[in-house]
N, C-alpha and C. Protein backbone atom coordinates (compact mmCIF):
# COMPACT_ATOMS: atom_id res chain seq x y z
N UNK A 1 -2.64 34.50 8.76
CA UNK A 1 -1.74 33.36 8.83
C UNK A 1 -2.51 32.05 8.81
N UNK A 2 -3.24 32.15 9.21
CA UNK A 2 -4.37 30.71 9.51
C UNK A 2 -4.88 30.24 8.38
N UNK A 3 -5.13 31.30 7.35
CA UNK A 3 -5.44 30.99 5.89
C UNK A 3 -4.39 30.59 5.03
N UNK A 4 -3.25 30.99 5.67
CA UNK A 4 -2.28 30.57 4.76
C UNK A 4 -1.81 28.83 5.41
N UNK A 5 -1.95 28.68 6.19
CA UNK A 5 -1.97 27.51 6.82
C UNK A 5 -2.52 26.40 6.51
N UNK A 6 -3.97 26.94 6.11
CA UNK A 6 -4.99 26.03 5.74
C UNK A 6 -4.74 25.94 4.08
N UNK A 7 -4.14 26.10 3.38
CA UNK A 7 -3.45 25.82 2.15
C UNK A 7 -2.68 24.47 2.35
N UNK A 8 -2.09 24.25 3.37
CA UNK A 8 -1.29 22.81 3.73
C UNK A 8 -2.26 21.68 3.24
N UNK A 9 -3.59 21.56 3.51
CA UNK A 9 -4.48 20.51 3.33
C UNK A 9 -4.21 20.14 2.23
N UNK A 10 -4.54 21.17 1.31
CA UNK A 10 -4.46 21.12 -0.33
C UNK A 10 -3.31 20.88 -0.75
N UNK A 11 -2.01 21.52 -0.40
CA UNK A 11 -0.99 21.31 -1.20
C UNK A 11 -0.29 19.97 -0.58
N UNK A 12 -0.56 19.28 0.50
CA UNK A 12 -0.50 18.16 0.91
C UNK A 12 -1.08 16.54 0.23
N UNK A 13 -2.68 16.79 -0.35
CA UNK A 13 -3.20 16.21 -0.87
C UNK A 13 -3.28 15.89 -2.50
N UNK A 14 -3.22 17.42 -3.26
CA UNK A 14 -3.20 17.06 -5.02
C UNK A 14 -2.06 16.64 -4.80
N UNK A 15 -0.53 16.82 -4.99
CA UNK A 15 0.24 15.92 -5.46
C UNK A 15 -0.12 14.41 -5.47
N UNK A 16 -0.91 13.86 -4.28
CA UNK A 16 -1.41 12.42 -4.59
C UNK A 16 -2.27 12.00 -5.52
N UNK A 17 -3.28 13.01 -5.85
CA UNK A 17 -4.23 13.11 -6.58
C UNK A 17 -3.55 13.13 -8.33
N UNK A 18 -2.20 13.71 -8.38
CA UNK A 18 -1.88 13.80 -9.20
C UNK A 18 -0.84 12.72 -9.83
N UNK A 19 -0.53 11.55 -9.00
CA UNK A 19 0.33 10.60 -8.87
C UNK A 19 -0.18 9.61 -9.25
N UNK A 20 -1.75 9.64 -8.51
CA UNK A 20 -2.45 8.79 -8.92
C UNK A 20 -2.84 8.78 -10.11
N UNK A 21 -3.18 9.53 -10.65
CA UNK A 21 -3.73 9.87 -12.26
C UNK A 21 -2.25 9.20 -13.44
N UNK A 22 -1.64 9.73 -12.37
CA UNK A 22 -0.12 9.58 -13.71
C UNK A 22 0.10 7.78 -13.80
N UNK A 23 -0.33 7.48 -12.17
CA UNK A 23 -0.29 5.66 -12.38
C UNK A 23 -1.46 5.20 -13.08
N UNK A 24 -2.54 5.48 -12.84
CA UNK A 24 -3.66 4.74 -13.73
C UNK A 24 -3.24 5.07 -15.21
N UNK A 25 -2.70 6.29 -15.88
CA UNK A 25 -2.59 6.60 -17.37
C UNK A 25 -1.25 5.85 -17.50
N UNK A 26 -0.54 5.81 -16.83
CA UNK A 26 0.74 5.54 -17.19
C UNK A 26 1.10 4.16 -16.80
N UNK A 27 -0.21 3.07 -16.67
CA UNK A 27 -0.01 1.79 -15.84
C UNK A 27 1.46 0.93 -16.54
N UNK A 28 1.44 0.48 -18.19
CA UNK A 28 2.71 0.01 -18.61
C UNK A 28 3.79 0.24 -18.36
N UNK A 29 4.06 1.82 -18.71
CA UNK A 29 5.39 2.12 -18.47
C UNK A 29 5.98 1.76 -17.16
N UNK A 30 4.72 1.95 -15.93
CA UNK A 30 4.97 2.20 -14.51
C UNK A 30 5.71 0.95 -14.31
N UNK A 31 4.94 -0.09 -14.68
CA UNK A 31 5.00 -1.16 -14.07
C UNK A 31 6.53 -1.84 -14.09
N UNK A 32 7.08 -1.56 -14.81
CA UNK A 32 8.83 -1.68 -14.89
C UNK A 32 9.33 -1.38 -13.34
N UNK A 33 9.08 -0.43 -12.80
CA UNK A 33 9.61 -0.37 -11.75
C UNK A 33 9.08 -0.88 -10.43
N UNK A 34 8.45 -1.90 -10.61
CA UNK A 34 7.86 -3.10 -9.95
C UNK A 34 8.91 -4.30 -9.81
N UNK A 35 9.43 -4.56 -8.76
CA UNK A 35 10.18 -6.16 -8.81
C UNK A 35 9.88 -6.99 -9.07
N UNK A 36 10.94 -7.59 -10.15
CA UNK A 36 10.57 -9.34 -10.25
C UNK A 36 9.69 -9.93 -9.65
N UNK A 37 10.24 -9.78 -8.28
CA UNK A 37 9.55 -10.95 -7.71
C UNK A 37 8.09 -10.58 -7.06
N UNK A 38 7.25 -9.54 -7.45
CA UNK A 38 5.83 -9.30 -7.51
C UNK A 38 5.39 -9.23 -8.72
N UNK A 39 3.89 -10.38 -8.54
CA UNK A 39 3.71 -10.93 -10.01
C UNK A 39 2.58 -9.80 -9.97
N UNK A 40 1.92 -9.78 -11.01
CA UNK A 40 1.01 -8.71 -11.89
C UNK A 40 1.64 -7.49 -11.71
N UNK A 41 2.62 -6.65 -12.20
CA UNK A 41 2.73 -5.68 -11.97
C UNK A 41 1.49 -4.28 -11.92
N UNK A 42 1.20 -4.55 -12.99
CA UNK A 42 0.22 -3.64 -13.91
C UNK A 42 -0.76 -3.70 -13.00
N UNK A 43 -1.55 -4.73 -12.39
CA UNK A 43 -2.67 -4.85 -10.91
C UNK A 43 -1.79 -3.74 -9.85
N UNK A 44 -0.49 -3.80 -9.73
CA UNK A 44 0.17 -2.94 -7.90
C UNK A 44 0.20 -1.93 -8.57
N UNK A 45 0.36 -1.13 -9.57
CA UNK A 45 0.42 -0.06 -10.61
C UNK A 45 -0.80 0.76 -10.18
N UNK A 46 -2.17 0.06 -11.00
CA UNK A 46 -3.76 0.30 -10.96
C UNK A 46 -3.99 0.25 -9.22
N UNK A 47 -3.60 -0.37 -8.59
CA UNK A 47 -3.87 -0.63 -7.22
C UNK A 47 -3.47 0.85 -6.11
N UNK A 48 -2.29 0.98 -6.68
CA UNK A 48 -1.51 1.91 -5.50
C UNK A 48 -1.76 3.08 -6.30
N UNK A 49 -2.38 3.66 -7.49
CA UNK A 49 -2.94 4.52 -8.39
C UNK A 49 -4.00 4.89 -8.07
N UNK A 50 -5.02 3.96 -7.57
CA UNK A 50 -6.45 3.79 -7.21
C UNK A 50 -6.67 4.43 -5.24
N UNK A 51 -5.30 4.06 -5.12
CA UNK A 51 -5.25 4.27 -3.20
C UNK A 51 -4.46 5.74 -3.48
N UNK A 52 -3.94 6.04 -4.39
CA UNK A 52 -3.54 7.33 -4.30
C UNK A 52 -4.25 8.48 -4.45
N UNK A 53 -5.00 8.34 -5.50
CA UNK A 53 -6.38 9.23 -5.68
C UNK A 53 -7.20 9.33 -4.69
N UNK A 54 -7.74 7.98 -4.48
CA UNK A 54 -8.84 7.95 -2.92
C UNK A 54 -8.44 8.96 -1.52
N UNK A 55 -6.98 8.88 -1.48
CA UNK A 55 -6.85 9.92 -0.32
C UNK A 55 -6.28 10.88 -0.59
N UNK A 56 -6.14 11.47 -1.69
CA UNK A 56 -6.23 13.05 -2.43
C UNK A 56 -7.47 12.99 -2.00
N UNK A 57 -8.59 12.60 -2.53
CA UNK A 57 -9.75 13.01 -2.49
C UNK A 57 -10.68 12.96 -1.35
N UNK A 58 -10.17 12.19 -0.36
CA UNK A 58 -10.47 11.85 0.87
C UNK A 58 -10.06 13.41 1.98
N UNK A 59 -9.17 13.81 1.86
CA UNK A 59 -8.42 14.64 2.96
C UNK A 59 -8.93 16.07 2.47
N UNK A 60 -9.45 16.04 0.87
CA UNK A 60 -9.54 17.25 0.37
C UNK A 60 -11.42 17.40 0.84
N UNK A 61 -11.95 16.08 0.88
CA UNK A 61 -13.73 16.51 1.13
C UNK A 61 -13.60 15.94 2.73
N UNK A 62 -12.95 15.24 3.41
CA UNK A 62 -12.63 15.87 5.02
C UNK A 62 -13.59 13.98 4.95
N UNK A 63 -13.81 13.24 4.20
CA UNK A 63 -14.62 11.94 4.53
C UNK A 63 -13.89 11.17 4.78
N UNK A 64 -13.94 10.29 6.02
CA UNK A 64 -12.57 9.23 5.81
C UNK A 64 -11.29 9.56 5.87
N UNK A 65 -11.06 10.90 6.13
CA UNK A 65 -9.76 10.98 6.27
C UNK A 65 -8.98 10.87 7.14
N UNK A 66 -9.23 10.00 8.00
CA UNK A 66 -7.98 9.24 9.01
C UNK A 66 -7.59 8.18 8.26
N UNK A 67 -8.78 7.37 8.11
CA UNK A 67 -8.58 6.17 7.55
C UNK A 67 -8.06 6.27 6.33
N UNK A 68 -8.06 7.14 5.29
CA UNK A 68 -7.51 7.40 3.95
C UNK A 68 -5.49 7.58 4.24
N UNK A 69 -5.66 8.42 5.66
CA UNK A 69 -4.01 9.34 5.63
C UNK A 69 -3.61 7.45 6.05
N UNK A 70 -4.41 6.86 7.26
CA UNK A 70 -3.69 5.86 8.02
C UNK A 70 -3.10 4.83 6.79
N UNK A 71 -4.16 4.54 5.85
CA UNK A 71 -3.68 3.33 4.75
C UNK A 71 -2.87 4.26 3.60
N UNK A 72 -2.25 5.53 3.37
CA UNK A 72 -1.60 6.08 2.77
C UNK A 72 -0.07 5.82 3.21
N UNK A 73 -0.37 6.33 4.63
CA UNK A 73 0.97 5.74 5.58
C UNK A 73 1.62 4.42 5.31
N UNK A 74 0.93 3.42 5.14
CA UNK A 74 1.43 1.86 5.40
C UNK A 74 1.55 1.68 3.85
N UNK A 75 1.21 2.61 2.97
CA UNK A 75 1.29 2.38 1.32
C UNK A 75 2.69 2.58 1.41
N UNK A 76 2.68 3.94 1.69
CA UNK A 76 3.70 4.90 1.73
C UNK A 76 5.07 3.58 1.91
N UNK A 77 5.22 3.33 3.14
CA UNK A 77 6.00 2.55 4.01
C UNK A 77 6.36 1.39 3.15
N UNK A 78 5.30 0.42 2.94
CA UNK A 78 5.59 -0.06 2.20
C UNK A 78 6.32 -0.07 0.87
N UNK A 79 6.33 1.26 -0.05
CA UNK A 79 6.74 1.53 -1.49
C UNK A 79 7.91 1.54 -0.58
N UNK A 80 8.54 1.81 0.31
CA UNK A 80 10.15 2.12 0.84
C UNK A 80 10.39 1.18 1.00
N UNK A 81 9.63 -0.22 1.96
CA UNK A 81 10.59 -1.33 1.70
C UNK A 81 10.54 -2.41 1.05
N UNK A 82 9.66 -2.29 -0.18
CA UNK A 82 9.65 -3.12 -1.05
C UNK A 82 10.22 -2.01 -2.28
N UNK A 83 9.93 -1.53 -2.26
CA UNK A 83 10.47 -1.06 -3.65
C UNK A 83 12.10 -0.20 -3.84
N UNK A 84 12.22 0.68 -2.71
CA UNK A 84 13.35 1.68 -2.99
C UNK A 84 14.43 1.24 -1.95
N UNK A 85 14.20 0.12 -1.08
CA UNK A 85 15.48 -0.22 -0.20
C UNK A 85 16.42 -0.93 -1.46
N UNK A 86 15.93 -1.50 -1.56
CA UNK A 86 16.46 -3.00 -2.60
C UNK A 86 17.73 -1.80 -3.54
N UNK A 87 16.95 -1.01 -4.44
CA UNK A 87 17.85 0.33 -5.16
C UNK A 87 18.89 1.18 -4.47
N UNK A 88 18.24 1.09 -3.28
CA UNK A 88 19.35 2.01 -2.14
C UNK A 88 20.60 1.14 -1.72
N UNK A 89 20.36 -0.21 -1.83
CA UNK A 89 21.27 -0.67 -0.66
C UNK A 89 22.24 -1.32 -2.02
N UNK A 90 22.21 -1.71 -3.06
CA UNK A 90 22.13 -2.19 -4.23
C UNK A 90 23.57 -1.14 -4.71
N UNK A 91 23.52 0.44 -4.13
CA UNK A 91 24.58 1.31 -5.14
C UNK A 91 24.74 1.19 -6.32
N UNK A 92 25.78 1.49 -6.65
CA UNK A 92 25.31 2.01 -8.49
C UNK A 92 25.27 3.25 -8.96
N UNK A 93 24.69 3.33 -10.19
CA UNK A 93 23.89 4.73 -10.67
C UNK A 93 22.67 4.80 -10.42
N UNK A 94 21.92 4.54 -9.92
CA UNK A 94 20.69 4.34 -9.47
C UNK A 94 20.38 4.43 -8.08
N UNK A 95 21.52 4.36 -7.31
CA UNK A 95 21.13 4.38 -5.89
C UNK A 95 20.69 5.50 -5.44
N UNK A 96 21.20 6.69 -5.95
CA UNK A 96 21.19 8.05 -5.73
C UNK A 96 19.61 8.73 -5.96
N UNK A 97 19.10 7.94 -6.96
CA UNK A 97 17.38 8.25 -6.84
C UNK A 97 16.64 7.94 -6.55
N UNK A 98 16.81 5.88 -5.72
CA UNK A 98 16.44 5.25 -4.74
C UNK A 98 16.16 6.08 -3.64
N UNK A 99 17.50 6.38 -3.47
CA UNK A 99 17.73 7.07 -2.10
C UNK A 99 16.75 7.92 -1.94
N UNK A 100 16.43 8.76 -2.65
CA UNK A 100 15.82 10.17 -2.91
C UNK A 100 14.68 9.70 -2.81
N UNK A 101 13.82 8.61 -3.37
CA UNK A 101 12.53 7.99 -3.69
C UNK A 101 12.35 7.53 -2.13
N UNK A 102 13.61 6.89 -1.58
CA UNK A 102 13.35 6.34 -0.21
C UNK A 102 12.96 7.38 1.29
N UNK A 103 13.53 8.35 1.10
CA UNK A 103 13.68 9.66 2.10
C UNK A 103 12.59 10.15 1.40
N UNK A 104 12.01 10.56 0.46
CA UNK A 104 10.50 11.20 0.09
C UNK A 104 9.54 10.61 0.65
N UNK A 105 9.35 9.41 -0.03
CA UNK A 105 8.36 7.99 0.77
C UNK A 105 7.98 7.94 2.59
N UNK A 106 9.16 7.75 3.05
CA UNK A 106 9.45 8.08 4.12
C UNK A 106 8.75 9.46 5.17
N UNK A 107 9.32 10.49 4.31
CA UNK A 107 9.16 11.72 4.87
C UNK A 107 7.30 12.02 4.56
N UNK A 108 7.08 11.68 3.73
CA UNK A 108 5.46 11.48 3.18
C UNK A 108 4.88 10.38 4.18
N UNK A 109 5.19 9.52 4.33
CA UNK A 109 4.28 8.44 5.35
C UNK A 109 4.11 9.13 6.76
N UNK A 110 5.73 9.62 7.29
CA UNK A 110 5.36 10.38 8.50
C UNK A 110 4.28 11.76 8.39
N UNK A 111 4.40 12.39 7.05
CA UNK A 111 3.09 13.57 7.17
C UNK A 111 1.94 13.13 7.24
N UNK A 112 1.46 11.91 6.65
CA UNK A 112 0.31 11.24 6.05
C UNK A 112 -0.35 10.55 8.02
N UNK A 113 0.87 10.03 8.86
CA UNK A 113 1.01 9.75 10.01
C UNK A 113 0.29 11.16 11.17
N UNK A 114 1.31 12.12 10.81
CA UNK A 114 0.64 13.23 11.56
C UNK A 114 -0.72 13.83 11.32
N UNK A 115 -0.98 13.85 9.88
CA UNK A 115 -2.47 14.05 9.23
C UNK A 115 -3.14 13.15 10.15
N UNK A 116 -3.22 11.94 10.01
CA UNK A 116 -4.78 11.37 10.72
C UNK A 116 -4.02 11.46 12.17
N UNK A 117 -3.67 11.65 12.92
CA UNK A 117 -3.64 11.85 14.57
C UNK A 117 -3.87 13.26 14.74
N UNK A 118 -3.52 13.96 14.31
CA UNK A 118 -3.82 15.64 14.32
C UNK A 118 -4.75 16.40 13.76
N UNK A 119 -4.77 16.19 12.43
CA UNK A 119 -5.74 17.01 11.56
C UNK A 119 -7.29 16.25 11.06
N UNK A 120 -6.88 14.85 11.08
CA UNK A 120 -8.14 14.40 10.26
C UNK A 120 -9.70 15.00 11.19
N UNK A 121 -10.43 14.81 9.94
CA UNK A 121 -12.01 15.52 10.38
C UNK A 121 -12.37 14.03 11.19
N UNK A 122 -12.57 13.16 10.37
CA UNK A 122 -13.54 11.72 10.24
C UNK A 122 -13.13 10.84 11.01
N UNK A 123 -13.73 10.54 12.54
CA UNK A 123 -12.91 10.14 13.40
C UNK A 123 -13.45 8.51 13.04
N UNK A 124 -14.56 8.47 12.67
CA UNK A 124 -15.93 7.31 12.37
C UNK A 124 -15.05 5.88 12.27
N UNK A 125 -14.21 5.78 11.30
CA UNK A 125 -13.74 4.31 11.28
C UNK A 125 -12.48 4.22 12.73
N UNK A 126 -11.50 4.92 12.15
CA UNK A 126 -10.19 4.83 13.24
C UNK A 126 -10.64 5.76 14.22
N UNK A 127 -10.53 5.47 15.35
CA UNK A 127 -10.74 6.19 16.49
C UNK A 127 -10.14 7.10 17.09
């Protein structure tokens, strides 16, 4: 059971690893779903692409990984209330995948939360 357990690390971490990849390749398209009213899109695209990979890769080699899950968390948090409240509260045809984007986000910041208080290796930066 313990081995099957320890699969959580991993299947916790590539999906970011893999998010990230899809934002750095996919910076144009992405950037559409960036608000108006944040200028450079294509920079928060490359940016939150660049922080997504780092703690895939962070949690998976055990370096930094408080500090990787802790600034994943406040990414996390952030994409919910800058990006998917506005869609949620907004209704429509669109609210319905806001929503969905908002409760994922969400539910991901709190794992990313329990990761560095519980599991992280690397106590070195956050204490």
């Amino acid at each position: 059971m313990k081995a099957f357990l320890s699969l959580g690390r991993w299947l916790f971490a590539i999906p970011f690893g893999i998010f990230g990849l899809f934002h750095l390749m996919n910076a144009d398209a992405m950037s559409a779903a960036v608000p108006a009213y944040m200028p450079a899109a294509s920079l928060w695209i490359y940016l939150s692409g660049l922080g997504l990979l780092g703690a895939c890769v962070s949690i998976i080699v055990g370096k930094y990984d408080k500090l990787a899950t802790t600034a994943l968390a406040i990414m996390l948090i952030l994409f919910v209330a800058l990006l998917h409240l506005n869609g949620a509260m907004a209704g429509g045809d669109g609210a319905h995948a806001a929503i969905a984007s908002l409760l994922k986000d969400l539910s991901l910041a709190g794992a990313a939360m329990m990761y560095a208080q519980n599991y992280a290796k690397d106590n070195s930066i956050i204490g």
